[in-house]
N, C-alpha and C. Protein backbone atom coordinates (compact mmCIF):
# COMPACT_ATOMS: atom_id res chain seq x y z
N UNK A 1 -29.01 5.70 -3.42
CA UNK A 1 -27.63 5.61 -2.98
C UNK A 1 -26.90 6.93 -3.22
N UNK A 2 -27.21 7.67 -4.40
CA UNK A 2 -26.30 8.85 -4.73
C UNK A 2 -26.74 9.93 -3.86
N UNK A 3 -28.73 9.78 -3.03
CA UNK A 3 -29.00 11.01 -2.25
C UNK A 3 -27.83 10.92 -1.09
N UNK A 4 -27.19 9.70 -0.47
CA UNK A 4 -27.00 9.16 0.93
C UNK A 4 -25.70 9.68 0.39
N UNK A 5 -25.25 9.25 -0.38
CA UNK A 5 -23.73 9.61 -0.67
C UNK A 5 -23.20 11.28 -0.63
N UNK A 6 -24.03 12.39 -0.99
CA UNK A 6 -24.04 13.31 -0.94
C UNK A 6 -24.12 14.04 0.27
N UNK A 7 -24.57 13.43 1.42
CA UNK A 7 -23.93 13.68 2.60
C UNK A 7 -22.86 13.77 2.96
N UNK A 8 -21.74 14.38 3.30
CA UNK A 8 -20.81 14.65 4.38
C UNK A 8 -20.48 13.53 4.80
N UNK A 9 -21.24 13.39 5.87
CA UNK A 9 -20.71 12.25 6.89
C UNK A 9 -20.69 10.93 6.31
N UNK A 10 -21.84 10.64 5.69
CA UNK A 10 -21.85 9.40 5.23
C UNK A 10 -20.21 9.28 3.79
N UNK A 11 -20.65 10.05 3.02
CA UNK A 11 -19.25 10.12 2.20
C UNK A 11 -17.79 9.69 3.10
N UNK A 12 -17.72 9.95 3.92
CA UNK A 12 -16.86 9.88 4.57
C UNK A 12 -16.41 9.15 5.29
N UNK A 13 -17.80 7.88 5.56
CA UNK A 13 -17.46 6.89 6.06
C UNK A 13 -17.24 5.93 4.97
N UNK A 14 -18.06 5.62 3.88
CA UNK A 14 -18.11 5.56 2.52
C UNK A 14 -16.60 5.44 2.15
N UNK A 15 -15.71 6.13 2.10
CA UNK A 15 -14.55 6.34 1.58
C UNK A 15 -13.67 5.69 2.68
N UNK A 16 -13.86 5.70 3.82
CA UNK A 16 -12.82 5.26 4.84
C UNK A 16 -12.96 3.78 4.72
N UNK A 17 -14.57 3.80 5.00
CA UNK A 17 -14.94 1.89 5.06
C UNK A 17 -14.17 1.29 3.51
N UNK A 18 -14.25 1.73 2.58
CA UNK A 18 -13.56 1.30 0.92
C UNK A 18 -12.14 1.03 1.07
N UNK A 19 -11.55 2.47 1.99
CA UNK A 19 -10.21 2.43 1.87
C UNK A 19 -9.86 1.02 2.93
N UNK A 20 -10.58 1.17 3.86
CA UNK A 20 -9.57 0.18 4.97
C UNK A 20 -10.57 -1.46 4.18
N UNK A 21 -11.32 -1.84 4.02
CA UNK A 21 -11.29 -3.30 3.04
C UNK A 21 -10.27 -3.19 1.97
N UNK A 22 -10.10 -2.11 0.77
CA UNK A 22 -9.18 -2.56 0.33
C UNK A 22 -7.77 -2.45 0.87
N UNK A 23 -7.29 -1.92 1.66
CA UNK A 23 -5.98 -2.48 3.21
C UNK A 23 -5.62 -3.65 3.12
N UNK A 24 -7.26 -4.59 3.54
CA UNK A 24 -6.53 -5.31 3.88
C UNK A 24 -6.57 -6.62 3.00
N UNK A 25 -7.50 -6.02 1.71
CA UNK A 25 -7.24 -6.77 0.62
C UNK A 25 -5.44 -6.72 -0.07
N UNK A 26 -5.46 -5.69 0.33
CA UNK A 26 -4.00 -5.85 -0.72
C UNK A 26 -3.16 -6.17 0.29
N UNK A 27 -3.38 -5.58 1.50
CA UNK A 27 -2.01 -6.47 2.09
C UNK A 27 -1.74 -7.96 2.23
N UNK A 28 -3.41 -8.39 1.98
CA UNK A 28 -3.46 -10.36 1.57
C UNK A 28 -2.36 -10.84 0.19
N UNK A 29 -2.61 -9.55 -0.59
CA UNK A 29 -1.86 -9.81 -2.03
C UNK A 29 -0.24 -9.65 -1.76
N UNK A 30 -0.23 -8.87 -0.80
CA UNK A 30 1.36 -8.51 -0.04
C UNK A 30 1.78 -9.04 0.31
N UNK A 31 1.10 -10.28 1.25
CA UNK A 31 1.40 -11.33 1.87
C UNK A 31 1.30 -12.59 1.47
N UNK A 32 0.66 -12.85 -0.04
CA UNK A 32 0.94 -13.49 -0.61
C UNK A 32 2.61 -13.53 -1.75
N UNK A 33 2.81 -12.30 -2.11
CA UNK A 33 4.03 -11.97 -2.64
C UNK A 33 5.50 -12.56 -1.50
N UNK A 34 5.11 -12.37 -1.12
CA UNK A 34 6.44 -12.11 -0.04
C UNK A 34 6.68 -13.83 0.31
N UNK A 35 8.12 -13.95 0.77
CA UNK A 35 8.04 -15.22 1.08
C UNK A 35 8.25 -15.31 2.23
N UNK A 36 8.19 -14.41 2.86
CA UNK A 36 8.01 -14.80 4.76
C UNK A 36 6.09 -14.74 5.48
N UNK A 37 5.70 -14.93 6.17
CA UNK A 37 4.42 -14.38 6.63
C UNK A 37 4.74 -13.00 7.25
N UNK A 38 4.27 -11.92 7.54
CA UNK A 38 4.09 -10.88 7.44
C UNK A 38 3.82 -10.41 8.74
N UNK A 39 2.60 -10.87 9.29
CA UNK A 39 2.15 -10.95 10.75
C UNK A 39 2.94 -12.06 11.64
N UNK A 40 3.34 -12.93 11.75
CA UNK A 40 4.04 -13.91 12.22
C UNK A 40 5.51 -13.16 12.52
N UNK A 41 6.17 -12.50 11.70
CA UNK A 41 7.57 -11.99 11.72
C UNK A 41 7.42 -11.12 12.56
N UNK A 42 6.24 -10.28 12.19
CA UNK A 42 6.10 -8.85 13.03
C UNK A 42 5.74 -9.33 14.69
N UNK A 43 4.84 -10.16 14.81
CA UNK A 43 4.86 -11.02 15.82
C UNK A 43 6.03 -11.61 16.58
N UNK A 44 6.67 -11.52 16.28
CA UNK A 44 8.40 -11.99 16.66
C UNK A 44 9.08 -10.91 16.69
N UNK A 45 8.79 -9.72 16.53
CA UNK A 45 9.75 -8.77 17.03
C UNK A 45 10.85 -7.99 15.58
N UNK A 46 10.30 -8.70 14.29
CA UNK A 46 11.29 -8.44 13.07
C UNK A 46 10.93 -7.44 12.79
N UNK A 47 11.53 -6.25 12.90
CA UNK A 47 11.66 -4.73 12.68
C UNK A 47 11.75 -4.58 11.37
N UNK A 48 12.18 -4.69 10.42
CA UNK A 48 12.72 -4.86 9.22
C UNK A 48 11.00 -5.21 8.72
N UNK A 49 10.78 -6.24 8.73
CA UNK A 49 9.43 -6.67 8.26
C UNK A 49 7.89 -5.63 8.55
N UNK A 50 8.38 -5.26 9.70
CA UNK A 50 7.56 -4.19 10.28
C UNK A 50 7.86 -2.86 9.63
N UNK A 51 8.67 -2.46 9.23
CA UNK A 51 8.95 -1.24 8.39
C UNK A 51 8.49 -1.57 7.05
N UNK A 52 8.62 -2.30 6.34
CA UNK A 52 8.46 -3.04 4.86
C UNK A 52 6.45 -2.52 4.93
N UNK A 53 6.12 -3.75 5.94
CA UNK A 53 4.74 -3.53 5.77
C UNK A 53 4.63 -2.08 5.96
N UNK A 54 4.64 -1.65 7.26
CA UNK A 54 4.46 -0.33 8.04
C UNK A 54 4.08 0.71 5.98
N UNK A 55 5.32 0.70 5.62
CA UNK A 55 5.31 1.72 4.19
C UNK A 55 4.61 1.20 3.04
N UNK A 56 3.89 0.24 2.92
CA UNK A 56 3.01 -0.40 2.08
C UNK A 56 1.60 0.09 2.99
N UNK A 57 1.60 0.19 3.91
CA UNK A 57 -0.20 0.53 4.46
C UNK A 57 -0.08 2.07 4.15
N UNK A 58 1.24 2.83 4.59
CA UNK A 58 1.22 4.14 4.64
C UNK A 58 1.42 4.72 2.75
N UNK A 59 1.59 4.29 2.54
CA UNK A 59 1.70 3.85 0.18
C UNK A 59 0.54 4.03 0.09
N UNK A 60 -0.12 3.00 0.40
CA UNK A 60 -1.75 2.87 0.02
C UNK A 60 -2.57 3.61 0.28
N UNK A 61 -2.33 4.16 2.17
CA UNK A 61 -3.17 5.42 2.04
C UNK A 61 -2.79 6.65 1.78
N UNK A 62 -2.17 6.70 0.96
CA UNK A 62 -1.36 8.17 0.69
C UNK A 62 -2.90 7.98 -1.06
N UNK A 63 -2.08 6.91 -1.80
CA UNK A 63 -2.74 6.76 -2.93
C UNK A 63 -4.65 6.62 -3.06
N UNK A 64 -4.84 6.13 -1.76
CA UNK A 64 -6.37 6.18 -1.75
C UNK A 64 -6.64 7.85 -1.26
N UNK A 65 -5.80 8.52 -0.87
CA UNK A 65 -6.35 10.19 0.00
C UNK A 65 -6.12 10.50 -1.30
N UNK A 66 -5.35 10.16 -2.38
CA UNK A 66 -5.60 11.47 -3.60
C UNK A 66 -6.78 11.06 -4.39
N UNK A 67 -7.25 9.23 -4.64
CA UNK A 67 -8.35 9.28 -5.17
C UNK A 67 -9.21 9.22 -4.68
N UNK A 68 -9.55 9.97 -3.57
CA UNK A 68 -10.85 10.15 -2.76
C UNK A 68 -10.66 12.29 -2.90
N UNK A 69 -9.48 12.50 -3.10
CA UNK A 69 -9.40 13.80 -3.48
C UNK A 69 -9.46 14.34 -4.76
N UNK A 70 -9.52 13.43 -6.00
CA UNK A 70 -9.92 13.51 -7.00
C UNK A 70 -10.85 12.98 -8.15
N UNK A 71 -11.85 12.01 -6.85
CA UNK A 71 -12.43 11.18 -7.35
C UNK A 71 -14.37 12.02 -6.92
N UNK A 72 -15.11 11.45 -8.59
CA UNK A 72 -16.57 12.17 -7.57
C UNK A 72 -17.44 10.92 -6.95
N UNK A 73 -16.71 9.65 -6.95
CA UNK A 73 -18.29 8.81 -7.00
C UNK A 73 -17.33 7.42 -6.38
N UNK A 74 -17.25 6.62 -5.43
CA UNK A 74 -17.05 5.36 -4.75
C UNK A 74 -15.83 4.33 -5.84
N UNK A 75 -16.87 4.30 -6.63
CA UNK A 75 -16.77 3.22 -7.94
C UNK A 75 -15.34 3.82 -8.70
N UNK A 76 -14.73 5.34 -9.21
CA UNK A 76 -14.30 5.93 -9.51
C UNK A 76 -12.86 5.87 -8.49
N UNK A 77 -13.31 5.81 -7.33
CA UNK A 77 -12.53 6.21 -6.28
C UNK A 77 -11.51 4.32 -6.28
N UNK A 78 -12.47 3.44 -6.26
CA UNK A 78 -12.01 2.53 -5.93
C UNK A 78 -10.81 1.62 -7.58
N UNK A 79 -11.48 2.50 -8.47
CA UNK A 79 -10.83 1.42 -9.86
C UNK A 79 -9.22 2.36 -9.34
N UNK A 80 -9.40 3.70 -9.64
CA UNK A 80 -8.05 4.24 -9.41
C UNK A 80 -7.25 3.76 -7.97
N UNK A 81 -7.86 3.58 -7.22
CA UNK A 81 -7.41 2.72 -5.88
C UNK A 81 -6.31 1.32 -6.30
N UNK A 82 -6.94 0.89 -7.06
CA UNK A 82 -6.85 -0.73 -7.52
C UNK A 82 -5.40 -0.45 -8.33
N UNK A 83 -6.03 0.70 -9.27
CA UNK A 83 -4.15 0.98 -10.58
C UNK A 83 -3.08 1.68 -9.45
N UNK A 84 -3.78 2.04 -8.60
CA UNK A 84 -2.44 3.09 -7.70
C UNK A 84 -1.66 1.66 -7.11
N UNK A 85 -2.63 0.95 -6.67
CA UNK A 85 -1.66 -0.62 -5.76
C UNK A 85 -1.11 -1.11 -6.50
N UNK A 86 -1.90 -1.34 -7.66
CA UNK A 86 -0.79 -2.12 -8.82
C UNK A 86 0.43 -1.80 -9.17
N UNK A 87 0.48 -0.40 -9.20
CA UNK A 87 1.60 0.38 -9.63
C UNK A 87 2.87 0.32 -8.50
N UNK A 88 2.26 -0.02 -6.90
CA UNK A 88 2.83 0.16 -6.09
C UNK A 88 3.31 -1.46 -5.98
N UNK A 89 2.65 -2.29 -6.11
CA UNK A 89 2.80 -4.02 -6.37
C UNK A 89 4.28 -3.65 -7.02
N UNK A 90 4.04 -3.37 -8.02
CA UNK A 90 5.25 -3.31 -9.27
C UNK A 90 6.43 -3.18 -9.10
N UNK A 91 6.57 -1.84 -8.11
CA UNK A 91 7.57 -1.14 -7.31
C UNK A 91 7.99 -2.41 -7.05
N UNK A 92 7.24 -3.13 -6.17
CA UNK A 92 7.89 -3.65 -5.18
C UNK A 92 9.01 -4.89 -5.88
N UNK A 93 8.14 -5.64 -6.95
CA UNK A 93 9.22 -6.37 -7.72
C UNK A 93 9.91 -5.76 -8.20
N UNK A 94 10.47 -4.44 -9.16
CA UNK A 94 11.70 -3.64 -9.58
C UNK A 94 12.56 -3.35 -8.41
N UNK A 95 12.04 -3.05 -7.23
CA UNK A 95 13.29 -3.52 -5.98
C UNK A 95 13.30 -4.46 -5.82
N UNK A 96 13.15 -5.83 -5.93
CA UNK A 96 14.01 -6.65 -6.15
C UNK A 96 14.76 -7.05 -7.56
N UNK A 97 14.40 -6.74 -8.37
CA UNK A 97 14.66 -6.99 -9.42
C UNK A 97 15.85 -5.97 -9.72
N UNK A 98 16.06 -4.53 -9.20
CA UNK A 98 16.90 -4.14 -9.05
C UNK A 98 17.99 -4.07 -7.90
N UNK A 99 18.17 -4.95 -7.40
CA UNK A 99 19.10 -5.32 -6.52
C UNK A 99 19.34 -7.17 -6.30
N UNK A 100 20.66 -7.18 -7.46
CA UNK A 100 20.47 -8.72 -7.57
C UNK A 100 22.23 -9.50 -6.71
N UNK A 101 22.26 -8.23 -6.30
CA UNK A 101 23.27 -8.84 -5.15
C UNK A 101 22.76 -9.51 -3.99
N UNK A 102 21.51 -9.01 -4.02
CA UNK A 102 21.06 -10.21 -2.59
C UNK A 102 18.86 -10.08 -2.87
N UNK A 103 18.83 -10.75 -2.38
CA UNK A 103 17.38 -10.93 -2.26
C UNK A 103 16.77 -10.46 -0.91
N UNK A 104 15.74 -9.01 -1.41
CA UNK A 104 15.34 -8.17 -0.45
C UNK A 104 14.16 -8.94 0.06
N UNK A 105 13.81 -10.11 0.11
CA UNK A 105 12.49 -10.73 0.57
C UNK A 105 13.70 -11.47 2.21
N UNK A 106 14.55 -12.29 1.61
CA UNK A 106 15.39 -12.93 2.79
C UNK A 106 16.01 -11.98 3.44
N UNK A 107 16.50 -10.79 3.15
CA UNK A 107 17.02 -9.43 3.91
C UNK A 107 16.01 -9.37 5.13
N UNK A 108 15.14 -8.72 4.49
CA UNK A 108 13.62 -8.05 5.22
C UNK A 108 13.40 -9.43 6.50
N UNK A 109 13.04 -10.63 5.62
CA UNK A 109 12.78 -11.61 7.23
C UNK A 109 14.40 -11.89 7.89
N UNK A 110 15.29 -12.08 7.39
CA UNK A 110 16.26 -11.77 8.34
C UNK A 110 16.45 -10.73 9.13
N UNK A 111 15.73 -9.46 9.49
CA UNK A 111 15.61 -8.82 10.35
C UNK A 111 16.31 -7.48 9.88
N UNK A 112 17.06 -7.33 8.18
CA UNK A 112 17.65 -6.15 8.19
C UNK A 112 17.04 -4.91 7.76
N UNK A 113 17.51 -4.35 9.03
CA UNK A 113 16.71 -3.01 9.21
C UNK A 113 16.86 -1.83 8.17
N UNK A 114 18.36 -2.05 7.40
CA UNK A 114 18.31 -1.41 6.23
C UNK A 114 17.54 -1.22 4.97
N UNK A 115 17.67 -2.98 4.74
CA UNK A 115 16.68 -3.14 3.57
C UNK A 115 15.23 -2.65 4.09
N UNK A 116 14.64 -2.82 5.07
CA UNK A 116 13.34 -3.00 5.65
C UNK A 116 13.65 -1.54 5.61
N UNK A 117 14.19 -0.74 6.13
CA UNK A 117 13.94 0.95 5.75
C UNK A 117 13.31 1.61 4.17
N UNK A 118 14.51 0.44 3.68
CA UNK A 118 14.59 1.62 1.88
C UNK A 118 13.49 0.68 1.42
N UNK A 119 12.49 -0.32 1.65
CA UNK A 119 11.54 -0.95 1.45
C UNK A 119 10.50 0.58 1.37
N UNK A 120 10.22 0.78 3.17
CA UNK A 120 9.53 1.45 3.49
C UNK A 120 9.83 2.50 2.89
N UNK A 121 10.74 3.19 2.66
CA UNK A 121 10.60 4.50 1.87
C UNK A 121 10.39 4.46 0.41
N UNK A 122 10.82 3.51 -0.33
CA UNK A 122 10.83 2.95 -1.86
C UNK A 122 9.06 3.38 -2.11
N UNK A 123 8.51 2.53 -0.79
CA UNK A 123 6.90 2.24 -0.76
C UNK A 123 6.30 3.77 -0.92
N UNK A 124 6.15 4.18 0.35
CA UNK A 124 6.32 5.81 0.52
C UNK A 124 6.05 6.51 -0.67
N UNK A 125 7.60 6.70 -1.18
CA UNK A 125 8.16 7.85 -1.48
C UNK A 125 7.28 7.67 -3.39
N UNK A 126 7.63 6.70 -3.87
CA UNK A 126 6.46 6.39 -4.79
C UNK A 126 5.25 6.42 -4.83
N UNK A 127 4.43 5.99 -3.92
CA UNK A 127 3.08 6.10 -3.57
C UNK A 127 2.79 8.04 -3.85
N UNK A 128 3.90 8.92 -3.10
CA UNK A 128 3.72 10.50 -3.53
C UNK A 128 3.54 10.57 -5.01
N UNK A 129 4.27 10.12 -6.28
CA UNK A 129 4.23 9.92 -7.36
C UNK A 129 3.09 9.34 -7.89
N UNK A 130 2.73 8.37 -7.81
CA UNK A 130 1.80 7.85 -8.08
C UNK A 130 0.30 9.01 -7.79
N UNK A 131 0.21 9.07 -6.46
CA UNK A 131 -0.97 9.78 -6.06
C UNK A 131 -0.66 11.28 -6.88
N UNK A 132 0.60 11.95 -6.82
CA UNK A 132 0.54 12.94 -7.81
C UNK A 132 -0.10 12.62 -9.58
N UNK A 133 -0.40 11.62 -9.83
CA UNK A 133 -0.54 11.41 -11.28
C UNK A 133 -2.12 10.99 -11.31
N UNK A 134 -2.78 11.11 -9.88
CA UNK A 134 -4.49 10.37 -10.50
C UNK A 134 -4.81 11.54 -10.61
N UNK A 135 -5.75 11.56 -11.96
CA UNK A 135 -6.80 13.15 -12.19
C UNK A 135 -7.94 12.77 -12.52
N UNK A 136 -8.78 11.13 -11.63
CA UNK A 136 -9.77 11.02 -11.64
C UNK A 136 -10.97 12.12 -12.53
């Protein structure tokens, strides 16, 4: 496995195939968090919901490109994968938890495009942080 891995190409699929299962593992965990369905809203046209997710896929792969950029070996690549989501999970309850004038889960499926922005950038803009801190 480690001769095959030492390829180029294969590494590379290696790392993509890891990154996109865990996608769409965590966005199951995303979509378990949340109290609207996720695909169903976006399916309906809810912009807001679509930005929310949209910055949670673009989070994740920000945080999987640094531990595939600082990682030497799959296994390595994927535990730091796992603490970067967690960290980004976390986020996501301290925005709500810091904003107790209204509840950013009923915002987001009500369609507001505000909350559903600073979702997506909250997601984002942390995920840079985060991925700045793996030194695999």
């Amino acid at each position: 496995m480690d001769v095959l891995l030492q390829n180029e190409w294969i590494q590379t699929v290696a790392n993509y195939s890891v990154t996109i299962l865990m996608l769409v593992v965590f966005l199951a965990v995303f979509e378990t968090v949340t109290r609207y369905n996720n695909w169903e809203e976006i399916k309906r046209g809810n912009v807001a919901v679509a930005m929310a997710t949209g910055g949670k896929i673009v989070g994740t792969a920000n945080i999987f490109a640094a531990t595939i950029q600082h990682s030497d070996g799959l296994l390595v690549m994927l535990m730091w994968g796992i603490f970067g989501f967690a960290l980004l999970l976390f986020s996501y309850f301290i925005f709500e938890f810091l904003t107790p004038g209204f509840k950013v889960d009923e915002e987001i499926k009500n369609d507001n495009r505000a909350v559903g922005l600073l979702s997506l950038l909250l997601s984002v803009g942390l995920s840079f942080v985060i991925s700045a801190s793996i030194t695999a």
